[in-house]
Protein backbone atom coordinates (compact mmCIF):
# COMPACT_ATOMS: atom_id res chain seq x y z
CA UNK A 1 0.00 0.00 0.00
CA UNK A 2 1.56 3.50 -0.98
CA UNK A 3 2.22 5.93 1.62
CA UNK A 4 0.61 8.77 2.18
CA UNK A 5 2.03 12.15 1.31
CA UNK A 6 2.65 15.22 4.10
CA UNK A 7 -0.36 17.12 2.69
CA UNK A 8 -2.04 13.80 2.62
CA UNK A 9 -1.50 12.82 6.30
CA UNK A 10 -2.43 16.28 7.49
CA UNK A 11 -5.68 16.87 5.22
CA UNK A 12 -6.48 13.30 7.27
CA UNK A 13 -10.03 12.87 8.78
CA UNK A 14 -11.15 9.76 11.53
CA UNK A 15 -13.82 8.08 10.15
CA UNK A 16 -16.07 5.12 11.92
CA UNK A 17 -17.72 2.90 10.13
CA UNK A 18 -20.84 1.35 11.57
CA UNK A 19 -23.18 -0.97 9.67
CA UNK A 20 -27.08 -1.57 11.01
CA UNK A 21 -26.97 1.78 12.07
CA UNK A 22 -30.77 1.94 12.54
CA UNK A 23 -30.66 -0.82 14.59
CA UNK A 24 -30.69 -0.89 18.48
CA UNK A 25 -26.66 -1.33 18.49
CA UNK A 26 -25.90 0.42 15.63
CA UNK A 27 -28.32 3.17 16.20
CA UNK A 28 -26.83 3.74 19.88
CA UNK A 29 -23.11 3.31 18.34
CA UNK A 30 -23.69 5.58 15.67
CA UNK A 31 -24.66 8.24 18.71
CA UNK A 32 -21.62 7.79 20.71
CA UNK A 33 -19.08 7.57 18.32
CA UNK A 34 -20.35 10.97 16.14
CA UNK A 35 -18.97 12.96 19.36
CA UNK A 36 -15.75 10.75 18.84
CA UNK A 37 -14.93 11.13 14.78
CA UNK A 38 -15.07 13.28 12.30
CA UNK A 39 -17.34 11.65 10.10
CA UNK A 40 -19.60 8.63 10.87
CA UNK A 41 -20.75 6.61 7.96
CA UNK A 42 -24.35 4.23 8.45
CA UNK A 43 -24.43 1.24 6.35
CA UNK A 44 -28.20 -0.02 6.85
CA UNK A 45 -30.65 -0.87 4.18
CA UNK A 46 -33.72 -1.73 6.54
CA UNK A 47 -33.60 -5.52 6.12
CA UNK A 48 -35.61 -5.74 9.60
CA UNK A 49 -38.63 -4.68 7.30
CA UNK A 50 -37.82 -7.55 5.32
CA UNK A 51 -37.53 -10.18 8.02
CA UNK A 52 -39.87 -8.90 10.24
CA UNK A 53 -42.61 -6.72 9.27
CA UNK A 54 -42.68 -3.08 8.74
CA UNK A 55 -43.36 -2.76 12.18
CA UNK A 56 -39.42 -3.38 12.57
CA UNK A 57 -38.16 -0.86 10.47
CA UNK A 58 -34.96 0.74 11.05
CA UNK A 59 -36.05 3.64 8.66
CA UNK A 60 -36.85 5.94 11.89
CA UNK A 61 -33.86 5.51 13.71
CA UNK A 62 -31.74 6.39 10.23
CA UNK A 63 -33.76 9.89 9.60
CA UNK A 64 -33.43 10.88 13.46
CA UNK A 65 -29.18 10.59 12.49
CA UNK A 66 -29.83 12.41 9.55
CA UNK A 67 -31.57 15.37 11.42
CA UNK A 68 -29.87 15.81 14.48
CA UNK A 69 -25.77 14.84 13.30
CA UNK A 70 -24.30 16.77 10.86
CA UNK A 71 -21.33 14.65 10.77
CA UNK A 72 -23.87 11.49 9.93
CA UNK A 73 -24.05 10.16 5.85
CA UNK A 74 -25.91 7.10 5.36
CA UNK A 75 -25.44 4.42 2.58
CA UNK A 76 -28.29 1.95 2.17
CA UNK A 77 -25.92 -0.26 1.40
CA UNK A 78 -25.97 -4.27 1.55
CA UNK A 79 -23.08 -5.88 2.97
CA UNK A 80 -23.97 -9.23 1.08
CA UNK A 81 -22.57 -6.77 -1.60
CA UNK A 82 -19.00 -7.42 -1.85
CA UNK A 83 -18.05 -4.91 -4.33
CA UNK A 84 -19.97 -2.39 -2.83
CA UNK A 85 -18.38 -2.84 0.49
CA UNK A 86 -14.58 -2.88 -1.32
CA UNK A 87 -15.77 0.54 -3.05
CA UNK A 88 -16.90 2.31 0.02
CA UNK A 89 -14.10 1.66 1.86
CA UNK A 90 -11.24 1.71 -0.93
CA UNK A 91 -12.59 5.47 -1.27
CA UNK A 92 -11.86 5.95 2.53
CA UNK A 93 -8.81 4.04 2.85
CA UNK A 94 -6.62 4.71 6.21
CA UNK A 95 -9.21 7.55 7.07
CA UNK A 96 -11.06 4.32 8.35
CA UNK A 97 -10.05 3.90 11.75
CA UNK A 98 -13.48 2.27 13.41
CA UNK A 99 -15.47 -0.57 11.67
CA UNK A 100 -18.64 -1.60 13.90
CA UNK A 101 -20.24 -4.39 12.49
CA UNK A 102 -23.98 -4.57 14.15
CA UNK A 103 -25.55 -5.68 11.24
CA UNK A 104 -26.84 -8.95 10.55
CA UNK A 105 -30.34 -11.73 10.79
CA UNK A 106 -30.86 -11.70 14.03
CA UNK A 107 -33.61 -14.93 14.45
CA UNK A 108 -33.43 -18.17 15.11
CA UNK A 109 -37.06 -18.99 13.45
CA UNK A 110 -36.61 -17.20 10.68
CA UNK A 111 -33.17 -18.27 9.72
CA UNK A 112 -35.13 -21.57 9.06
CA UNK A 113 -37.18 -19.59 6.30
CA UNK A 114 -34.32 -18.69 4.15
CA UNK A 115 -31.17 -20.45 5.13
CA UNK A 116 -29.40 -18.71 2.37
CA UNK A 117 -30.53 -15.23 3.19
CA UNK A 118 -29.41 -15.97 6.48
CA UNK A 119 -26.00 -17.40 5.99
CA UNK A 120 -25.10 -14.57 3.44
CA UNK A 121 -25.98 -11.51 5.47
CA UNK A 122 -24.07 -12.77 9.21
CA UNK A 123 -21.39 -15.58 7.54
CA UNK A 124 -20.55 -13.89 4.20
CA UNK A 125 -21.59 -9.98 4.61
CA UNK A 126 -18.89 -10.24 8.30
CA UNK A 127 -16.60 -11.58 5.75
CA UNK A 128 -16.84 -8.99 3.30
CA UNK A 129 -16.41 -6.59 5.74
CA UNK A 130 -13.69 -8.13 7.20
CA UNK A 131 -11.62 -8.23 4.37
CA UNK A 132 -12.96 -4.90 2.24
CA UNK A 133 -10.89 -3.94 6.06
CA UNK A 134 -7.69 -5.56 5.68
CA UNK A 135 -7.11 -4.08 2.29
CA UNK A 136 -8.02 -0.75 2.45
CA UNK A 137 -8.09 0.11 6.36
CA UNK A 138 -5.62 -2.43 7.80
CA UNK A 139 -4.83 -0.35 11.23
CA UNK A 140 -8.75 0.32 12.01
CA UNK A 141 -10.33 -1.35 15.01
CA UNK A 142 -13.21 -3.79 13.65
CA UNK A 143 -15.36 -4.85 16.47
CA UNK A 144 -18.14 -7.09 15.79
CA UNK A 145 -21.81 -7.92 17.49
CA UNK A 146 -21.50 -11.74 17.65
CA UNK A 147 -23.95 -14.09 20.36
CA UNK A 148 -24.14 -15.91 22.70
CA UNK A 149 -25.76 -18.64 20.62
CA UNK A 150 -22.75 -19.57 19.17
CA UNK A 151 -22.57 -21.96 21.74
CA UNK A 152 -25.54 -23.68 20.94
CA UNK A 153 -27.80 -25.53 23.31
CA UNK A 154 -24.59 -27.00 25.18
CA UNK A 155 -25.85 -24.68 28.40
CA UNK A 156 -29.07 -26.44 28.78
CA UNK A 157 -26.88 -29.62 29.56
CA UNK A 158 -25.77 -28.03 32.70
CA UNK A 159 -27.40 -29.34 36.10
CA UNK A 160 -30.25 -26.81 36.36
CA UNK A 161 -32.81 -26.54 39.39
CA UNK A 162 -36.21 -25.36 38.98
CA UNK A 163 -37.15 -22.60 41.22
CA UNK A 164 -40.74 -21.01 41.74
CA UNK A 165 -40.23 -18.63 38.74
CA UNK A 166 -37.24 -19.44 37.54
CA UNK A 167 -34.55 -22.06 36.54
CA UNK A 168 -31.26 -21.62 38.13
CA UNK A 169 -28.13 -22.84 38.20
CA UNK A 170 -27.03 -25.82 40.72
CA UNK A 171 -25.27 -23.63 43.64
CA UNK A 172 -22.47 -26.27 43.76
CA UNK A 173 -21.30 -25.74 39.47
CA UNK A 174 -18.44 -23.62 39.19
CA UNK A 175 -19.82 -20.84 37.15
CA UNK A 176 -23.10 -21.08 39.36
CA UNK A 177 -20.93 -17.48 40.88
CA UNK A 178 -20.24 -15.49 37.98
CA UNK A 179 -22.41 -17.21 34.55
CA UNK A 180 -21.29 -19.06 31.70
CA UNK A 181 -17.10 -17.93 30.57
CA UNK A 182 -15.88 -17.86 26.86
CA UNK A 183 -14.36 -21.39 27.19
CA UNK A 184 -17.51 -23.55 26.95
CA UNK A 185 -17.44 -25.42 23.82
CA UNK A 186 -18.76 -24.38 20.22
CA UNK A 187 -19.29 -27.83 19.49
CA UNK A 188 -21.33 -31.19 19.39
CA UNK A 189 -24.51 -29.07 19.63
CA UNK A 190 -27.57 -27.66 18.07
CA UNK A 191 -27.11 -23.73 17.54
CA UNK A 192 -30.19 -23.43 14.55
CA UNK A 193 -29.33 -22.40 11.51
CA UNK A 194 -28.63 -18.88 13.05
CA UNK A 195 -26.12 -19.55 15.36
CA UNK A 196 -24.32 -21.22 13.18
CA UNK A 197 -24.32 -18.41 10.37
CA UNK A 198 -22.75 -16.39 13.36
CA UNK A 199 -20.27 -19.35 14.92
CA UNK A 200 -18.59 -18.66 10.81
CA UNK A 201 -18.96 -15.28 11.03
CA UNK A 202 -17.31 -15.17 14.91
CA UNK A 203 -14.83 -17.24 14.10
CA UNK A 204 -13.73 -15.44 10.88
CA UNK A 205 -13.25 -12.48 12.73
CA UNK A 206 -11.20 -13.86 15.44
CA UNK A 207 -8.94 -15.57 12.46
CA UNK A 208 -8.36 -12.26 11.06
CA UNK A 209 -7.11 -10.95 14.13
CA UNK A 210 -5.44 -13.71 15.04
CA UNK A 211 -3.43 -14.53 11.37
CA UNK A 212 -3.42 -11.42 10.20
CA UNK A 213 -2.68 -9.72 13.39
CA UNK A 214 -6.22 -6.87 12.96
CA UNK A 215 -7.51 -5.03 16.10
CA UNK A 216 -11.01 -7.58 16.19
CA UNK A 217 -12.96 -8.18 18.82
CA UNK A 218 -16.21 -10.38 18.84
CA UNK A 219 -18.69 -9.66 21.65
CA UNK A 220 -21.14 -12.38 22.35
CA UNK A 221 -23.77 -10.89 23.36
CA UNK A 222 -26.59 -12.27 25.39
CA UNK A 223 -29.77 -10.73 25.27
CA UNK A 224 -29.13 -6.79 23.97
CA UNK A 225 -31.90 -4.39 24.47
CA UNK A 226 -32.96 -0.80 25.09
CA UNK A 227 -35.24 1.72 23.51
CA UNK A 228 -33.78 1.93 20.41
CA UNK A 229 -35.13 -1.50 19.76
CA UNK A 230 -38.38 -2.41 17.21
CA UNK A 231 -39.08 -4.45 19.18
CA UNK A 232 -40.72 -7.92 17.00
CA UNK A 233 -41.99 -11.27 17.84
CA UNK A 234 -39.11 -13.12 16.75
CA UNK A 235 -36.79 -10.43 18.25
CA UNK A 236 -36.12 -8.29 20.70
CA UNK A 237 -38.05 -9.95 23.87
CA UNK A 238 -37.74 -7.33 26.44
CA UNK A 239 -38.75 -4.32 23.97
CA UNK A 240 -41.50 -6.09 22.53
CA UNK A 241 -42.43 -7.50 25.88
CA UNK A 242 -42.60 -3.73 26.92
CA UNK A 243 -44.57 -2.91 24.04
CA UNK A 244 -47.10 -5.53 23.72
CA UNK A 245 -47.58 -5.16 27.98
CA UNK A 246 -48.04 -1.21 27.83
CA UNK A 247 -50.71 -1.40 24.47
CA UNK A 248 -52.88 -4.69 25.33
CA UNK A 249 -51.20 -6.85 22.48
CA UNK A 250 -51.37 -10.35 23.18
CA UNK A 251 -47.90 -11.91 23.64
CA UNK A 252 -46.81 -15.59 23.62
CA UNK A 253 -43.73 -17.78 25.99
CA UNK A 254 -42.26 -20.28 24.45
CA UNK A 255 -41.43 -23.30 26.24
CA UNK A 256 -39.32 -24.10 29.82
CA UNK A 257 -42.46 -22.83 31.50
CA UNK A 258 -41.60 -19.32 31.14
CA UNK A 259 -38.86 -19.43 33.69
CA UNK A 260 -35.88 -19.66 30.85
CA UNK A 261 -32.98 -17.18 32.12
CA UNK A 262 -31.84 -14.46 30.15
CA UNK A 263 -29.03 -11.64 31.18
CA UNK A 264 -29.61 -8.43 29.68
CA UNK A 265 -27.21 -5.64 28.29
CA UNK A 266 -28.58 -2.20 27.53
CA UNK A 267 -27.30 -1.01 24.38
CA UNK A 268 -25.47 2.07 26.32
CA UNK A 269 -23.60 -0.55 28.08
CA UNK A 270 -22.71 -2.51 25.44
CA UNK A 271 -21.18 0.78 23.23
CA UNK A 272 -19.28 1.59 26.25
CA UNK A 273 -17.83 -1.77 26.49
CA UNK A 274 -16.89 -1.07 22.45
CA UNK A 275 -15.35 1.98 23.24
CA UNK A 276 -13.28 0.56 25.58
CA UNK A 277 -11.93 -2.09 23.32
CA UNK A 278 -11.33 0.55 20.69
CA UNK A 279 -9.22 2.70 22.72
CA UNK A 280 -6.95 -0.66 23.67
CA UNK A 281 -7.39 -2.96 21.52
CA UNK A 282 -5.99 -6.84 21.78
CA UNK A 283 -6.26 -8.62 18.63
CA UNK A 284 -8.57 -11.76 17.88
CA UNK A 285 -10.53 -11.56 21.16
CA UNK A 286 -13.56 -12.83 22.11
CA UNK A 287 -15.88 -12.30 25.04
CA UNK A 288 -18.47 -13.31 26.12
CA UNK A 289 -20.70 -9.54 27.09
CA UNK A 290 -24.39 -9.44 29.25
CA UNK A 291 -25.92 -8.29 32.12
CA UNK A 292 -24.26 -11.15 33.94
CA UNK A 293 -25.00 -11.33 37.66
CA UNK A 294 -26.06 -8.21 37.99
CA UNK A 295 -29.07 -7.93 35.16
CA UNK A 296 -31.15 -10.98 34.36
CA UNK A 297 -34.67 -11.99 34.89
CA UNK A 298 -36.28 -14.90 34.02
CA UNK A 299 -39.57 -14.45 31.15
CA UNK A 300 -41.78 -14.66 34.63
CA UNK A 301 -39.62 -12.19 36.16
CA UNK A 302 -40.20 -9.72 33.50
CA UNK A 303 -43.34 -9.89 33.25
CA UNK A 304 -43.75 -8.98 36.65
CA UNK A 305 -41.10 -6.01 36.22
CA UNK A 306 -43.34 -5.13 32.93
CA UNK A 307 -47.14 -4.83 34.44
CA UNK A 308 -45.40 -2.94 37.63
CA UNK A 309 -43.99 -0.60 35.45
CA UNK A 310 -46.80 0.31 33.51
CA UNK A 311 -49.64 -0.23 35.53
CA UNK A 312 -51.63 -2.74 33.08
CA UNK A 313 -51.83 -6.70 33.22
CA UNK A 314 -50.18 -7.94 30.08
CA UNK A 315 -52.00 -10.52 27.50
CA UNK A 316 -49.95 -13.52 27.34
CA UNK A 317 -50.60 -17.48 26.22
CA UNK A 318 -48.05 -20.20 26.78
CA UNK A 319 -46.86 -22.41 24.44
CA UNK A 320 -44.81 -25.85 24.94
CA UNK A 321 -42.83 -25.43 22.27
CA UNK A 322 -39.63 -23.66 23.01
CA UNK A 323 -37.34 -22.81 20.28
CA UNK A 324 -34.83 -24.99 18.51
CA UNK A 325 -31.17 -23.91 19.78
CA UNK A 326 -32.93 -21.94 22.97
CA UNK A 327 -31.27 -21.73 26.08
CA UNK A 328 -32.91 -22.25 29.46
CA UNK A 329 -31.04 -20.46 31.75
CA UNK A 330 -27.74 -17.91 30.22
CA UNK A 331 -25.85 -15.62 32.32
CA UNK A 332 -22.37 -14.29 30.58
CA UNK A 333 -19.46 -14.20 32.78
CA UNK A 334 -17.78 -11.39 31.59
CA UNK A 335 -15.24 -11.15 34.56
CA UNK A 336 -12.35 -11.40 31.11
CA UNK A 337 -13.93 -8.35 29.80
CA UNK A 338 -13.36 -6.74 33.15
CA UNK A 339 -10.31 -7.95 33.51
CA UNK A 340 -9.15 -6.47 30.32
CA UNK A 341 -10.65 -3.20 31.09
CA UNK A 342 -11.24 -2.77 34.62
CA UNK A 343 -12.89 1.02 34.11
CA UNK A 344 -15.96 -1.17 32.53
CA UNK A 345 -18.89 -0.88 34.92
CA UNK A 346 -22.56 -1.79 33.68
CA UNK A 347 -24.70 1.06 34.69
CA UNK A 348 -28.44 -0.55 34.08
CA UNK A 349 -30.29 -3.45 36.13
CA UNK A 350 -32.99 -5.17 34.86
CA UNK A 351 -35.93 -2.80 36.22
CA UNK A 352 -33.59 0.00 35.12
CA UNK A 353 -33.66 -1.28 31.56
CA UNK A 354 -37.55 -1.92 31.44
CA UNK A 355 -38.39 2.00 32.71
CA UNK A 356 -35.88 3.45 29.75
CA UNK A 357 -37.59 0.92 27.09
CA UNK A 358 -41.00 2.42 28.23
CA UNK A 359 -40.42 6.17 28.81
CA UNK A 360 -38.70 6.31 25.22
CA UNK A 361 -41.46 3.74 23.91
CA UNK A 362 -44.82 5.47 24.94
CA UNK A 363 -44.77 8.17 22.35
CA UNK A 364 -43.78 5.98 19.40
CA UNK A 365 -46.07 3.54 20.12
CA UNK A 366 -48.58 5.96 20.23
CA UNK A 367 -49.98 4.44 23.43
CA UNK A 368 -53.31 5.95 24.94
């Protein structure tokens, strides 16, 4: 790669890239890092319309950016697109110093629907990205939104105890303390058709940091949330939870008798965590990212936490049939995270989460 000339290097502007930037991470990224770069450019083409209704478009999120940062240009771009994604950032180059990668099919069910669809936009669209990276912005940080379903269903072989609303850990397991760590195998399970488009996609970006020595990171999230979430059906739970409790829509449980165990992240949390990681960065890491200890709830739970907040009795039905590749009870450790950045402190609990979810949900649902 040529070097750049004096009048080059000083004429030099700090650009992040962040793709699903109307989504809840993206949106909330693309808000934090505008105060932190010089430009910040939104790769989103509303595919949530596509896989989940109109009622999950991103489209809102994208024309708030547009109105309220200046520094803000959006590219309805796909990332399935491989010469779109070498263009963009060949025309960038080493201005590129931030790649966050939020974009991708985020459900288990409908992954089922259209394997393909699935597999190109979180498998080959991380791929594209990764290396439309290494050849045009090899120094940038590139930190990508992985899961914690990359792991499969190998949690719901550990010894769990059923407890009057939810299941729990045996007290006596090792990570019964602190949640599940990043070294619980990948393998010999089923992840659905999802979480194994994102196991590639993970792995590939831990490779590239790994051979080629790039500043990735792969956070595996477990459940993210907040208000910038459209909140659907097949994704999303505690938004659309929220939602469907504060307007009277009916809502369904799936399976483990509605006391499967979720931590929760809100998406503030989660950005800080990627700011961290940007501003000392360790190549090919993964970590495993959540509430952990400190925010989860069981379905039951938040329910309860849902009708308390908002005064009404939410509409729900039960069904037996969980979800292929669901978990029964996840909590993240994330005591490497910490380790590796010991500033890190989550700042939202579970009720904490629910009240922000609702105060910036009321108006857009247009709730009476």
């Amino acid at each position: 790669m040529a070097r750049r000339t004096k009048e080059e290097a000083e004429s030099q502007v700090e650009i992040a890239i962040i793709t699903g930037s109307g989504g809840l991470i993206g949106a909330q990224a693309v808000r934090f890092f505008a105060a932190e770069y010089d430009l910040v450019i939104g790769i989103d083409n509303d595919l949530r319309a596509y896989f989940f209704g109109d009622e999950a478009s991103t489209s809102w999120a994208v024309d708030e950016h547009r109105q309220v940062l200046a520094n803000y240009r959006h590219e309805a771009l796909d990332i399935r697109d491989r010469n779109a994604m070498d263009e963009l950032f060949s025309t960038h180059g080493t201005d590129i110093s931030l790649v966050v990668h939020t974009a991708a099919q985020p459900s288990h069910d409908w992954a089922a629907k259209e394997p393909f669809t699935d597999f190109d936009v979180n498998a080959v669209g991380t791929l594209n990205l990764l290396e439309a990276t290494r050849q045009h912005a090899p120094d940038a940080v590139f930190i990508f939104t992985s899961t914690n379903k990359v792991y499969g269903d190998t949690p719901n072989r550990l010894p769990l105890v059923e407890q009057e609303k939810r299941w729990e850990l045996d007290p006596a397991h090792p990570w019964h303390e602190h949640g599940i760590p990043e070294d619980m195998t990948l393998d010999n399970s089923v992840h659905s058709l999802f979480g194994a488009s994102k196991v590639a996609a993970d792995v590939m970006c831990q490779e590239y940091g790994r051979y080629f020595g790039m500043k990735t990171a792969t956070f595996r999230g477990g459940c993210l949330t907040g208000p910038g979430h459209s909140g659907a059906q097949l994704h999303g739970f505690l938004a659309y939870l929220m939602k469907c409790t504060a307007s009277g829509e009916p809502y369904t449980v799936f399976g483990y008798k509605g006391k499967q165990v979720r931590d929760n992240i809100h998406a503030d949390d989660l950005v800080a965590a990627f700011d961290a990681f940007r501003r000392d960065p360790r190549p090919g890491q993964a970590y495993n990212i959540g509430g952990g200890r400190e925010a989860n709830c069981s379905m039951l739970e938040a329910i309860e936490v849902a009708q308390e907040i908002t005064g009404r009795e939410l509409r729900w039905e039960y069904s037996e049939d969980n979800r292929i590749g669901d978990h029964m009870w996840w909590i993240s450790d994330i005591r490497k995270f910490k380790d590796h950045f010991p500033s890190f402190k989550l700042q939202y609990d579970i009720k904490g989460i629910l009240n922000d979810i609702y105060n910036h949900g009321v108006e857009r649902w247009d709730i009476n």
